[in-house]
PDB file of N, CA and C in Angstrom:
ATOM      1  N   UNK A   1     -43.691 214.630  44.616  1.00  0.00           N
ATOM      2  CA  UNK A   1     -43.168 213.463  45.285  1.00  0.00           C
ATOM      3  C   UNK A   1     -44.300 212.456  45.489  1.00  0.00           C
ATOM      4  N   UNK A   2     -44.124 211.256  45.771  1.00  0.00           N
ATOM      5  CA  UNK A   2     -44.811 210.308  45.123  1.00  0.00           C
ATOM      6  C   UNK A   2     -44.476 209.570  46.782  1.00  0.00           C
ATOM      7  N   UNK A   3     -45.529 209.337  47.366  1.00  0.00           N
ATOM      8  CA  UNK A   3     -45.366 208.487  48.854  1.00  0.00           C
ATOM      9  C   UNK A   3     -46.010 207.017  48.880  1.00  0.00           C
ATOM     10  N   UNK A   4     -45.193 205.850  49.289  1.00  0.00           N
ATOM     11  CA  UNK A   4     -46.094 204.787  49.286  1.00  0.00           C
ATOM     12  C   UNK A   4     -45.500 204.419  50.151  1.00  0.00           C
ATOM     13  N   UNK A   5     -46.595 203.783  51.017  1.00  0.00           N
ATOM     14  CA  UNK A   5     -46.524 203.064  52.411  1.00  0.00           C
ATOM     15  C   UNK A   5     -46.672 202.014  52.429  1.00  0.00           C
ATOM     16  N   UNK A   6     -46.154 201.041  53.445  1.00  0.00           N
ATOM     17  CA  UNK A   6     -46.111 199.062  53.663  1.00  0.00           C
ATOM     18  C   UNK A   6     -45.966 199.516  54.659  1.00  0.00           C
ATOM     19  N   UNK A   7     -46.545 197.982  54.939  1.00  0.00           N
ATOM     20  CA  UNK A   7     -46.544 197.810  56.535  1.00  0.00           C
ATOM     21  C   UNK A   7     -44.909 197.082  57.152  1.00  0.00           C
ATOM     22  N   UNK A   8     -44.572 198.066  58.263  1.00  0.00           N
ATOM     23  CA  UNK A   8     -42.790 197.654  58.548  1.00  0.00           C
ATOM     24  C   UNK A   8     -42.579 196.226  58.596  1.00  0.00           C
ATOM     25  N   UNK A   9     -41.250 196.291  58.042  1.00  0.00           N
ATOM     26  CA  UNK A   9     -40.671 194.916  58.459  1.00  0.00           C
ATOM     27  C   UNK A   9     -39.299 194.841  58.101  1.00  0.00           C
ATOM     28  N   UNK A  10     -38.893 194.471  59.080  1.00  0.00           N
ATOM     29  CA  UNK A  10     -37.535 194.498  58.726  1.00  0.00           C
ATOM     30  C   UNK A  10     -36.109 192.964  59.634  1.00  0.00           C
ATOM     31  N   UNK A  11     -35.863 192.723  58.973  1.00  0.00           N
ATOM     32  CA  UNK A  11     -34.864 191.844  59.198  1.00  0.00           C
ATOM     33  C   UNK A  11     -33.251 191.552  59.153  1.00  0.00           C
ATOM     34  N   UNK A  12     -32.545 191.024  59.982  1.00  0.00           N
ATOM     35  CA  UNK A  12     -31.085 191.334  59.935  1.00  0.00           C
ATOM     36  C   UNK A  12     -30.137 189.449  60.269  1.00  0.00           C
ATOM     37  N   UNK A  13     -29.350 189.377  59.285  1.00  0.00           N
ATOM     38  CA  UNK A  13     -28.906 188.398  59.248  1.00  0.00           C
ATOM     39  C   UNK A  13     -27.400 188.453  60.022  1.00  0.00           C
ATOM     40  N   UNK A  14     -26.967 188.186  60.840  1.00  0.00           N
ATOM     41  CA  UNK A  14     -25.676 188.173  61.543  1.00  0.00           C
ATOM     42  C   UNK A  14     -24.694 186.945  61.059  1.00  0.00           C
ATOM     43  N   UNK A  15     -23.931 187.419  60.554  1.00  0.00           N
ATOM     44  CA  UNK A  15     -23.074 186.203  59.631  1.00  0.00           C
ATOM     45  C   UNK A  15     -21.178 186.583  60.385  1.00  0.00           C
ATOM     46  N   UNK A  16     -20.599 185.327  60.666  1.00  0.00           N
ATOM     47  CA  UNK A  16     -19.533 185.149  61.164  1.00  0.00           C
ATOM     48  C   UNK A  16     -18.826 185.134  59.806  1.00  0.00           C
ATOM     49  N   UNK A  17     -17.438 185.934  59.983  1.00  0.00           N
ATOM     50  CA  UNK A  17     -16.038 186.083  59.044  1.00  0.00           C
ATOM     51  C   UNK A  17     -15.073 184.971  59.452  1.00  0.00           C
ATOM     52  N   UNK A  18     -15.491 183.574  60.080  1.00  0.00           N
ATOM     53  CA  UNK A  18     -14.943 182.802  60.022  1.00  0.00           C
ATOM     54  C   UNK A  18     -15.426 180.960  59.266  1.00  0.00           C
ATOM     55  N   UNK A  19     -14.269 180.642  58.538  1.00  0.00           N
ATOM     56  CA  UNK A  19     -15.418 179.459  57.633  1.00  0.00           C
ATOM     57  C   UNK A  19     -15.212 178.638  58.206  1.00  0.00           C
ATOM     58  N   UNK A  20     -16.400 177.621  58.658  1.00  0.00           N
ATOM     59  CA  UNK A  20     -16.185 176.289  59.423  1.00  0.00           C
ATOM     60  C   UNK A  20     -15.459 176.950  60.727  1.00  0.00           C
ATOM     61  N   UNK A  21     -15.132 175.904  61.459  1.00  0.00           N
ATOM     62  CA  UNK A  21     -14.412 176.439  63.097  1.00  0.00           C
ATOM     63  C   UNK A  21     -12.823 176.442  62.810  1.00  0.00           C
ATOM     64  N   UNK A  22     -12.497 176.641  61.640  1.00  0.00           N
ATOM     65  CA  UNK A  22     -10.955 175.910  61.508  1.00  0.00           C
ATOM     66  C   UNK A  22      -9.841 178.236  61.138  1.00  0.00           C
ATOM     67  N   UNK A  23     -10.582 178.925  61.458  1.00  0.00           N
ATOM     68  CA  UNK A  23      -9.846 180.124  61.709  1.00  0.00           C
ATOM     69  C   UNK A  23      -9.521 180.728  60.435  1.00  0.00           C
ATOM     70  N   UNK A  24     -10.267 180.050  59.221  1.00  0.00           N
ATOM     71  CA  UNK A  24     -10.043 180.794  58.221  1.00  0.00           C
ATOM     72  C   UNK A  24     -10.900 182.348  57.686  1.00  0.00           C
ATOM     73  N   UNK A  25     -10.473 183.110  57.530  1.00  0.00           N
ATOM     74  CA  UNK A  25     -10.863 184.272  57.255  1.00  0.00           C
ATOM     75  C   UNK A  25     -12.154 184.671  55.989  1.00  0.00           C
ATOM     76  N   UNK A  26     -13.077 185.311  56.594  1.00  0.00           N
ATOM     77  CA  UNK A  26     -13.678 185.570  54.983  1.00  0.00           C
ATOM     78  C   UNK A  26     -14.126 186.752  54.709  1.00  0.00           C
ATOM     79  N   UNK A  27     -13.427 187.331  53.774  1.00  0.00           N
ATOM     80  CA  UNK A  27     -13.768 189.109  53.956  1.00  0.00           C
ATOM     81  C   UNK A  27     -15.159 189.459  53.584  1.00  0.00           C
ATOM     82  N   UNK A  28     -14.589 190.707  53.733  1.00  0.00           N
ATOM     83  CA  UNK A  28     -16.417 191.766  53.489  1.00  0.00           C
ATOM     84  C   UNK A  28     -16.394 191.667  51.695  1.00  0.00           C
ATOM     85  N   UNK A  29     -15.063 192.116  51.141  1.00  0.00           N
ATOM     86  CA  UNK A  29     -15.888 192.134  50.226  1.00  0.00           C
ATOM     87  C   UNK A  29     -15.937 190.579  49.210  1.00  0.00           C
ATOM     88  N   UNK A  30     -15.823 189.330  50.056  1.00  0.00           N
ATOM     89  CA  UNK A  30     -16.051 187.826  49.711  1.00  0.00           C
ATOM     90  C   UNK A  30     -17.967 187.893  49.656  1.00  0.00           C
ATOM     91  N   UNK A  31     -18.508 188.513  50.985  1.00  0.00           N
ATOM     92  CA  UNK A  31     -19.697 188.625  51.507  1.00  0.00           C
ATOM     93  C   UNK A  31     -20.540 189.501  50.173  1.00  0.00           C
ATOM     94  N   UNK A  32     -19.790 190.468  50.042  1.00  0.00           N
ATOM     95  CA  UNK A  32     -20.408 191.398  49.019  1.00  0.00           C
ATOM     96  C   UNK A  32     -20.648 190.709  47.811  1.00  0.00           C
ATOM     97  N   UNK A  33     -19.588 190.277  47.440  1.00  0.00           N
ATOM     98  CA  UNK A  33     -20.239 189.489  46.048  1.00  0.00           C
ATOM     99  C   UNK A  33     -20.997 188.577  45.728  1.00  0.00           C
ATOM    100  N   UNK A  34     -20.991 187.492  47.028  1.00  0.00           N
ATOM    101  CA  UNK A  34     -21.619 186.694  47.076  1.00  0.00           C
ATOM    102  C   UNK A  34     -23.173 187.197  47.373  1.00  0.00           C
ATOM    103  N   UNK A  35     -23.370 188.438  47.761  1.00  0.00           N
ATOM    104  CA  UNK A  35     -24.797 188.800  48.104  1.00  0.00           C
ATOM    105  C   UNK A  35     -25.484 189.340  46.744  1.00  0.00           C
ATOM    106  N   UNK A  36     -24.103 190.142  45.842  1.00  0.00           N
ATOM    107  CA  UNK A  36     -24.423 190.745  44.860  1.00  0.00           C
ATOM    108  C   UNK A  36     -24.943 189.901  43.358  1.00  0.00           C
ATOM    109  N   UNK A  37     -24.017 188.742  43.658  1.00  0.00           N
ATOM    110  CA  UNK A  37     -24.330 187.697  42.450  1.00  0.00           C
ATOM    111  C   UNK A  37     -25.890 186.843  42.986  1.00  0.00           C
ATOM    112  N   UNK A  38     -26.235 186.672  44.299  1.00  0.00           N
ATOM    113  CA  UNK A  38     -27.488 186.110  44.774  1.00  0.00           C
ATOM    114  C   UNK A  38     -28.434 187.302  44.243  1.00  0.00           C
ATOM    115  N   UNK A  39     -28.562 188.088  44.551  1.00  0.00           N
ATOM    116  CA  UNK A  39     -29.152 189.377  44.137  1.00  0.00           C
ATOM    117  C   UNK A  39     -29.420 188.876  42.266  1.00  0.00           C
ATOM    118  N   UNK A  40     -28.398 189.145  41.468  1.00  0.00           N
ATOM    119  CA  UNK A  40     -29.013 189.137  40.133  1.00  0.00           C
ATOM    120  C   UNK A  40     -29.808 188.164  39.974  1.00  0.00           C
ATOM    121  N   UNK A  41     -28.801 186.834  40.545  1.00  0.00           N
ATOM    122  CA  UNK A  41     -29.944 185.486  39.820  1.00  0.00           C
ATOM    123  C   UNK A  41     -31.023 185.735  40.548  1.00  0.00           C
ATOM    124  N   UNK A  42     -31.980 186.459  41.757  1.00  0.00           N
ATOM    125  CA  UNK A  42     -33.411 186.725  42.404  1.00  0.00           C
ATOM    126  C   UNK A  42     -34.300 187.720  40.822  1.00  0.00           C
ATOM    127  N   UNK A  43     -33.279 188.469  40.831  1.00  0.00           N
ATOM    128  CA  UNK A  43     -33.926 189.663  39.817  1.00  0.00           C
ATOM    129  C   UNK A  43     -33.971 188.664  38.149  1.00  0.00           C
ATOM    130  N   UNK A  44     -33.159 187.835  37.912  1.00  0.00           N
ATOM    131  CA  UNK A  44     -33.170 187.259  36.426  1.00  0.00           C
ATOM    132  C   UNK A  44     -34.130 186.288  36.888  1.00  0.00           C
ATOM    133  N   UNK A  45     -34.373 185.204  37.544  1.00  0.00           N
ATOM    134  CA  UNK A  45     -34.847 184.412  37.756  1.00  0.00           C
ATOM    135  C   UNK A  45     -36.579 184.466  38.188  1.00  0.00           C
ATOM    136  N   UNK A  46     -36.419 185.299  39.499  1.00  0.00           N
ATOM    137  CA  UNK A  46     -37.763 185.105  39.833  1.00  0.00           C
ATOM    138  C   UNK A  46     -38.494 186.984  39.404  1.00  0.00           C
ATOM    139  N   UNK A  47     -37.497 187.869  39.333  1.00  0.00           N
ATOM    140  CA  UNK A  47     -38.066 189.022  39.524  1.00  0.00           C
ATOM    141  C   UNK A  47     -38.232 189.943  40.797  1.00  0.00           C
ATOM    142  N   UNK A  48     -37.233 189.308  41.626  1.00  0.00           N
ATOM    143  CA  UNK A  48     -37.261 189.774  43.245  1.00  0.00           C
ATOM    144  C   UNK A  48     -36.105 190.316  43.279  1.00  0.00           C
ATOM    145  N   UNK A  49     -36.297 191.927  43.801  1.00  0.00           N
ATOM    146  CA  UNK A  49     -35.379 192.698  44.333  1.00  0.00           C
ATOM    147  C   UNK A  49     -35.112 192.951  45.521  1.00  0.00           C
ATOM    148  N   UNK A  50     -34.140 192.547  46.066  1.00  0.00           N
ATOM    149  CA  UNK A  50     -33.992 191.918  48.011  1.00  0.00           C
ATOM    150  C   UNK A  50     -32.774 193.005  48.032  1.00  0.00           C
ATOM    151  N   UNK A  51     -33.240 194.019  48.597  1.00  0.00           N
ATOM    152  CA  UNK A  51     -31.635 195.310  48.756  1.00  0.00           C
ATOM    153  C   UNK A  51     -30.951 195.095  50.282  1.00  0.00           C
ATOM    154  N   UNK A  52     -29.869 195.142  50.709  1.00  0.00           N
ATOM    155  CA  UNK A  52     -29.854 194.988  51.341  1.00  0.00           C
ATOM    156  C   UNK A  52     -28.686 195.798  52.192  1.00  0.00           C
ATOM    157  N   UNK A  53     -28.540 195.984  53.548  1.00  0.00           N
ATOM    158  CA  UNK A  53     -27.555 197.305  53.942  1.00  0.00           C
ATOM    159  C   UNK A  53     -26.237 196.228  55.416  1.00  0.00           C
ATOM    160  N   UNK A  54     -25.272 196.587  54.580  1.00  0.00           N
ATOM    161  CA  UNK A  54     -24.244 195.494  55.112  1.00  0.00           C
ATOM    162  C   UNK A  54     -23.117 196.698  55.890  1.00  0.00           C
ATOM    163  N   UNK A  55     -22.928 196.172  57.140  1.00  0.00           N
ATOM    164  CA  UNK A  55     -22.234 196.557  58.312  1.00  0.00           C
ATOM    165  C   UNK A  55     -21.523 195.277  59.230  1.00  0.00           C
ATOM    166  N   UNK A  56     -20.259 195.919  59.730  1.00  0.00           N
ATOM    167  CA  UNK A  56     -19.112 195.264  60.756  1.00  0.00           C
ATOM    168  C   UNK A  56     -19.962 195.510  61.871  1.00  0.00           C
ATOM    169  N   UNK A  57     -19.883 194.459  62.620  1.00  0.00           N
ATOM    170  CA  UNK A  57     -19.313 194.088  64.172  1.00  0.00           C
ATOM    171  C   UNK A  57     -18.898 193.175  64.906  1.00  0.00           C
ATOM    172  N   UNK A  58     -18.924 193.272  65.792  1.00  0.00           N
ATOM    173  CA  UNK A  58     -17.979 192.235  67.117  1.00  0.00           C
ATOM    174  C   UNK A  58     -19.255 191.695  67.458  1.00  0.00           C
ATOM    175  N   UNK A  59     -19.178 189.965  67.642  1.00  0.00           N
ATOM    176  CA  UNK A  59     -20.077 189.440  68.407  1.00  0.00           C
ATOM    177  C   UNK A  59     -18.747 188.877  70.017  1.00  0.00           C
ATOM    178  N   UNK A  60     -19.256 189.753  71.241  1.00  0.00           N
ATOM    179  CA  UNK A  60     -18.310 189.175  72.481  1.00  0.00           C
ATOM    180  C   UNK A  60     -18.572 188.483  73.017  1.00  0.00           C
ATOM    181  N   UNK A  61     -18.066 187.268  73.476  1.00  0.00           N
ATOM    182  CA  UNK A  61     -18.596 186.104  74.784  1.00  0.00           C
ATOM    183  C   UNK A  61     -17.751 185.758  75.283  1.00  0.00           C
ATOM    184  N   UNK A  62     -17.616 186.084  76.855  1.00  0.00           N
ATOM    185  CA  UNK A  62     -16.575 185.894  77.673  1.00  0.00           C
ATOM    186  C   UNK A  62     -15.581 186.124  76.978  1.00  0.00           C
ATOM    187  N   UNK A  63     -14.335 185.055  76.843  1.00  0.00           N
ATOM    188  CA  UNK A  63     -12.995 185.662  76.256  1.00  0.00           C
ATOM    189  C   UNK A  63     -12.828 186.269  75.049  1.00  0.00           C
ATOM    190  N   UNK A  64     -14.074 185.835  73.980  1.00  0.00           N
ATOM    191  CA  UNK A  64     -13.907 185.837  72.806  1.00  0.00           C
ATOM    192  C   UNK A  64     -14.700 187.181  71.925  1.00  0.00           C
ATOM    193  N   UNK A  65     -13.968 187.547  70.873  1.00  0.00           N
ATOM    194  CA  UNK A  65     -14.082 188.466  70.346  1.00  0.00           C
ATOM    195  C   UNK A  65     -14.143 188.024  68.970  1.00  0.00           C
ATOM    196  N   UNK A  66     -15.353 188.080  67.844  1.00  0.00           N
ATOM    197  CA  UNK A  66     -15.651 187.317  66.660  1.00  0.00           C
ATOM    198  C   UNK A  66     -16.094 188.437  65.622  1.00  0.00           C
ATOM    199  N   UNK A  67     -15.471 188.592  64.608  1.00  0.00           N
ATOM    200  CA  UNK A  67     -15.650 189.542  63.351  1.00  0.00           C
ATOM    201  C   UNK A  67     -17.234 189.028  62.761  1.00  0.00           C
ATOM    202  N   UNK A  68     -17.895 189.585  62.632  1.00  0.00           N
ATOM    203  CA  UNK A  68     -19.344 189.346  61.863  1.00  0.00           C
ATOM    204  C   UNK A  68     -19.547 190.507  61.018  1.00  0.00           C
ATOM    205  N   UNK A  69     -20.448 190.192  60.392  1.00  0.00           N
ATOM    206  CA  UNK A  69     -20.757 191.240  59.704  1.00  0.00           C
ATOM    207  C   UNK A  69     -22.675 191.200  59.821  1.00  0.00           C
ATOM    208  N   UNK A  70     -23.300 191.866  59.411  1.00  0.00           N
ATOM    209  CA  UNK A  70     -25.301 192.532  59.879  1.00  0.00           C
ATOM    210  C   UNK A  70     -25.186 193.332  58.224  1.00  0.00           C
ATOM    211  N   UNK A  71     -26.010 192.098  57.512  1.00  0.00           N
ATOM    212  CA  UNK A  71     -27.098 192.174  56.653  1.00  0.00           C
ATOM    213  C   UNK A  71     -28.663 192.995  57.225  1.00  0.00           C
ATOM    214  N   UNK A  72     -28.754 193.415  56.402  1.00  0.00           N
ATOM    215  CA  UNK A  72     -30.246 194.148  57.010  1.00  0.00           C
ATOM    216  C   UNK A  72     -31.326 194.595  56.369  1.00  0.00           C
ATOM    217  N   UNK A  73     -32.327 193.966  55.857  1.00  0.00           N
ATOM    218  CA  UNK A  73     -33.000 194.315  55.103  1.00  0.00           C
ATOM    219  C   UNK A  73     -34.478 194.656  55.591  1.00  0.00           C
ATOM    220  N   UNK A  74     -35.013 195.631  54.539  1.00  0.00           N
ATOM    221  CA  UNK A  74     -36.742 196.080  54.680  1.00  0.00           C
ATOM    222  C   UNK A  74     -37.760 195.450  53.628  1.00  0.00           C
ATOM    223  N   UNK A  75     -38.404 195.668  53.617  1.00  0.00           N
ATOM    224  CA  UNK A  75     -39.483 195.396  52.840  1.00  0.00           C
ATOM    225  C   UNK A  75     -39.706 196.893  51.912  1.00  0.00           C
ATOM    226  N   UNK A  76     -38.656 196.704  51.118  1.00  0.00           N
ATOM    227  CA  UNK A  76     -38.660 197.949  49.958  1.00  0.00           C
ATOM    228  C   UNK A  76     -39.823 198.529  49.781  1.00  0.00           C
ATOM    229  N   UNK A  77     -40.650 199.725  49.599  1.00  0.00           N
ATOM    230  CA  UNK A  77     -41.666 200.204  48.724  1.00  0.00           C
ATOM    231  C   UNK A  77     -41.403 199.923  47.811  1.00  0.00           C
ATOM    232  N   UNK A  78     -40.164 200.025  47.189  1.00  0.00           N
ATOM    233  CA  UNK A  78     -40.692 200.281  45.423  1.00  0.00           C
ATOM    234  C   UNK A  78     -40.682 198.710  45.390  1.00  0.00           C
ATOM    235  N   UNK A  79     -40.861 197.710  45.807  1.00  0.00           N
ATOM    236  CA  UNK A  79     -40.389 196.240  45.214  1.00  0.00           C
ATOM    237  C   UNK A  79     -41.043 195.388  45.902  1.00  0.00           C
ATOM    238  N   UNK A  80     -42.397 196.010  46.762  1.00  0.00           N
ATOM    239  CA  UNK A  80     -43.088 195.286  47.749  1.00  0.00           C
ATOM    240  C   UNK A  80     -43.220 193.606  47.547  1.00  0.00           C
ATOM    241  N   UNK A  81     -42.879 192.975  48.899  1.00  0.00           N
ATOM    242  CA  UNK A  81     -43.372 191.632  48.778  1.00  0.00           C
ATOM    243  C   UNK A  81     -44.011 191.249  49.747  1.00  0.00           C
ATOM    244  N   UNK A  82     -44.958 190.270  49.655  1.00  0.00           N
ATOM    245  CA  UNK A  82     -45.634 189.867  50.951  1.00  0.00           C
ATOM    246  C   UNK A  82     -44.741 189.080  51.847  1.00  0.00           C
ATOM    247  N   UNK A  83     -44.761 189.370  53.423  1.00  0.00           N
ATOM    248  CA  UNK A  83     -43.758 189.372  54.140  1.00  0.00           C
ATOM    249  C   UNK A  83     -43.416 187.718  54.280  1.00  0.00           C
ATOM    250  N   UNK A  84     -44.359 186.633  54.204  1.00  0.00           N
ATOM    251  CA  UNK A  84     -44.204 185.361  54.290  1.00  0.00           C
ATOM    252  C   UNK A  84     -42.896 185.372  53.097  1.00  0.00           C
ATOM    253  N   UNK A  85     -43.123 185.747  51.580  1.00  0.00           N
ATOM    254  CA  UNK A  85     -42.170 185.537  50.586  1.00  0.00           C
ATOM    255  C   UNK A  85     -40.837 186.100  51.086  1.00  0.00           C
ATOM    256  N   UNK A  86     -40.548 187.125  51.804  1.00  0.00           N
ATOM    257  CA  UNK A  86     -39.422 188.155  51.709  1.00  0.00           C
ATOM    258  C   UNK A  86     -38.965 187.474  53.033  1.00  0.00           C
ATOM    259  N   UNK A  87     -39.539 186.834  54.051  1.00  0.00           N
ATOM    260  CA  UNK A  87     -38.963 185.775  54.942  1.00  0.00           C
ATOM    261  C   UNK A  87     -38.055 184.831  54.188  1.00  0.00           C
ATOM    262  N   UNK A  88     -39.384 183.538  53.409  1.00  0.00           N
ATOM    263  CA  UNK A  88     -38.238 182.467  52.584  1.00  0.00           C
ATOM    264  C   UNK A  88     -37.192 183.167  51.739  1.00  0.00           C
ATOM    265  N   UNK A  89     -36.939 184.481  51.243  1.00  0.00           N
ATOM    266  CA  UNK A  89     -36.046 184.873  50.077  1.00  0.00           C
ATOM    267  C   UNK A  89     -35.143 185.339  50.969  1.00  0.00           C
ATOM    268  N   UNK A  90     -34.949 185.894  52.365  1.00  0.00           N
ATOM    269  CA  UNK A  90     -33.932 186.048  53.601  1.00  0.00           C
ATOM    270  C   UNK A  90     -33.282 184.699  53.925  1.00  0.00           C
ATOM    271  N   UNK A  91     -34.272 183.920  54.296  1.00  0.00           N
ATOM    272  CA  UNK A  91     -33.636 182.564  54.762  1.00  0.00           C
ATOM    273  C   UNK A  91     -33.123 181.892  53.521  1.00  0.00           C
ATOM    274  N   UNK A  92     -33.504 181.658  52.386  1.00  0.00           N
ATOM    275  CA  UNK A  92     -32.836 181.074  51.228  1.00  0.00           C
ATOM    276  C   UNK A  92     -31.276 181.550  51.156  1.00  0.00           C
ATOM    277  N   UNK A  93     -31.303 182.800  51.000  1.00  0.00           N
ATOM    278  CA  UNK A  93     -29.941 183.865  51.226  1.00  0.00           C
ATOM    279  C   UNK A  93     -29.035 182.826  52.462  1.00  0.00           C
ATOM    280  N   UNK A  94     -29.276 183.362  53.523  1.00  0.00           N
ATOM    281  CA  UNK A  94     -28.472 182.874  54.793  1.00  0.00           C
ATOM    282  C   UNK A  94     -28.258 181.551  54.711  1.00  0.00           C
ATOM    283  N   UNK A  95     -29.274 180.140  54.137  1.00  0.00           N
ATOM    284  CA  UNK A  95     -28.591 179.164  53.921  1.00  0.00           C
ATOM    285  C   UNK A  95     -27.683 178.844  52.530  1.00  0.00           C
ATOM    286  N   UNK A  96     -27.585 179.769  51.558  1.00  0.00           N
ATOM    287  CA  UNK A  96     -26.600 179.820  50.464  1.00  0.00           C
ATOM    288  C   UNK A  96     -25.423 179.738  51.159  1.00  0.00           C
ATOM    289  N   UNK A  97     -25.432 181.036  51.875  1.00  0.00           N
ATOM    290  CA  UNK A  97     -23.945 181.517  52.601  1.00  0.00           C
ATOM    291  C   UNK A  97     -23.785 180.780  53.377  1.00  0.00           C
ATOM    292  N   UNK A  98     -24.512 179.910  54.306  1.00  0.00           N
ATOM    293  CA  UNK A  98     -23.800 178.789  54.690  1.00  0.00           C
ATOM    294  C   UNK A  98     -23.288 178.247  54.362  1.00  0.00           C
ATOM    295  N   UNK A  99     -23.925 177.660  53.414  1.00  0.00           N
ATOM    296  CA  UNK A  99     -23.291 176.258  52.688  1.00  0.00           C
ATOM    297  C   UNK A  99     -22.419 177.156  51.760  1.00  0.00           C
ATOM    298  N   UNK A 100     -22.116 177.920  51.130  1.00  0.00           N
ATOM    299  CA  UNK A 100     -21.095 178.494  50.222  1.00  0.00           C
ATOM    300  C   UNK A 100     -19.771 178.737  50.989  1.00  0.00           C
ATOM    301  N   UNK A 101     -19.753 179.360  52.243  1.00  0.00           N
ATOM    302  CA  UNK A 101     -18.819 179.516  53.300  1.00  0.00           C
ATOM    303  C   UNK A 101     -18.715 178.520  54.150  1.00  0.00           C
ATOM    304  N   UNK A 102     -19.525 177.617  54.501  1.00  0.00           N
ATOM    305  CA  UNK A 102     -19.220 176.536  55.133  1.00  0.00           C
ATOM    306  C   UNK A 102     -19.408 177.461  56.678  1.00  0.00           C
ATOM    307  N   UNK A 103     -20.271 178.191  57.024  1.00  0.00           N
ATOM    308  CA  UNK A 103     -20.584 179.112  57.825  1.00  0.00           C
ATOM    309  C   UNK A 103     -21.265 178.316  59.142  1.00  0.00           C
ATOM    310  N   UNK A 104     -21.093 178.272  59.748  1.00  0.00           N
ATOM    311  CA  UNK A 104     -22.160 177.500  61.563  1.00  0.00           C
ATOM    312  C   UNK A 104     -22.226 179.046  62.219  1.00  0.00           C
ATOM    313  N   UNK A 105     -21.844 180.032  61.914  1.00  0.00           N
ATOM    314  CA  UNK A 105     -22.399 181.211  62.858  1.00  0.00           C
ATOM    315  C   UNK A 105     -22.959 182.128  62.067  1.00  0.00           C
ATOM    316  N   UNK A 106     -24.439 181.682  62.116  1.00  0.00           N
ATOM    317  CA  UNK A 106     -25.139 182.771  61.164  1.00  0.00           C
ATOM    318  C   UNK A 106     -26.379 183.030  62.361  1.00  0.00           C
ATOM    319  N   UNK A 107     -27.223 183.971  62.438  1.00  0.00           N
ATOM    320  CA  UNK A 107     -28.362 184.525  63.040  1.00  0.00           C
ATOM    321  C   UNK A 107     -29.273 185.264  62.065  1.00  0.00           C
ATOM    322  N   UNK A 108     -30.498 184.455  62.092  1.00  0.00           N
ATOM    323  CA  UNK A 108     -31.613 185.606  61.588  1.00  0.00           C
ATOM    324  C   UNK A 108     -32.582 186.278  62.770  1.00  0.00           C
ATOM    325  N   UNK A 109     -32.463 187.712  62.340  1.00  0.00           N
ATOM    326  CA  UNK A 109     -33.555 188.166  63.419  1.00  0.00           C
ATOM    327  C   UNK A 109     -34.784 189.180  62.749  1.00  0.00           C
ATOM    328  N   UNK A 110     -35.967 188.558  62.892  1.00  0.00           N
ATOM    329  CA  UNK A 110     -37.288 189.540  62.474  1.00  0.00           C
ATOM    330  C   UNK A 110     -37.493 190.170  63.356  1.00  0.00           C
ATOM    331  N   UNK A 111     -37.600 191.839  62.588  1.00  0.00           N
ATOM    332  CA  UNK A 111     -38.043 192.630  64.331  1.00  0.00           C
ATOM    333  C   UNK A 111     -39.541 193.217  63.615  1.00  0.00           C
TER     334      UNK A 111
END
């Protein structure tokens, strides 16, 4: 077995299942493809492999109850990038899906 270590990092994008404020719906697997087709053109284009681990939840505030979904990504071993790059290639991502979904409830968080 073969061990290689980076230094942690990890990040999670919180994206709303609703487009614009107007109650239209946008599924998981709308999200999936759209992450999956961003994904090839990174790997054809620049050579960047951005993996990433996609999960449901509820964002609650006071009355309201909002479908999101938590992108979540690391800083791969096998595909290391320096963390400044793998920042802009997160945020590039999250403003696609904005503007592709017409999205105003998105969150990035570096932990």
């Amino acid at each position: 077995m073969i061990k290689k270590s980076i230094n942690p990092f990890s990040a999670t994008i919180t994206i709303g299942l609703e487009s614009g404020y107007e109650q239209v719906k946008i599924s998981q697997p709308q999200i999936i493809r759209f992450v999956q087709n961003y994904q090839e053109d990174l790997i054809k284009n620049k050579g960047i492999y951005l993996s990433a681990s996609v999960s449901e939840c509820k964002i609650v505030l006071s009355g309201q109850v909002e479908p999101h979904l938590k992108l979540s990504f690391i800083n791969y071993p096998k595909f290391p990038l320096p963390v400044s790059q793998l920042k802009n290639e997160i945020e590039d991502l999250a403003k696609s899906f904005m503007s592709e979904f017409r999205q105003n409830r998105t969150v990035i968080e570096y932990l």
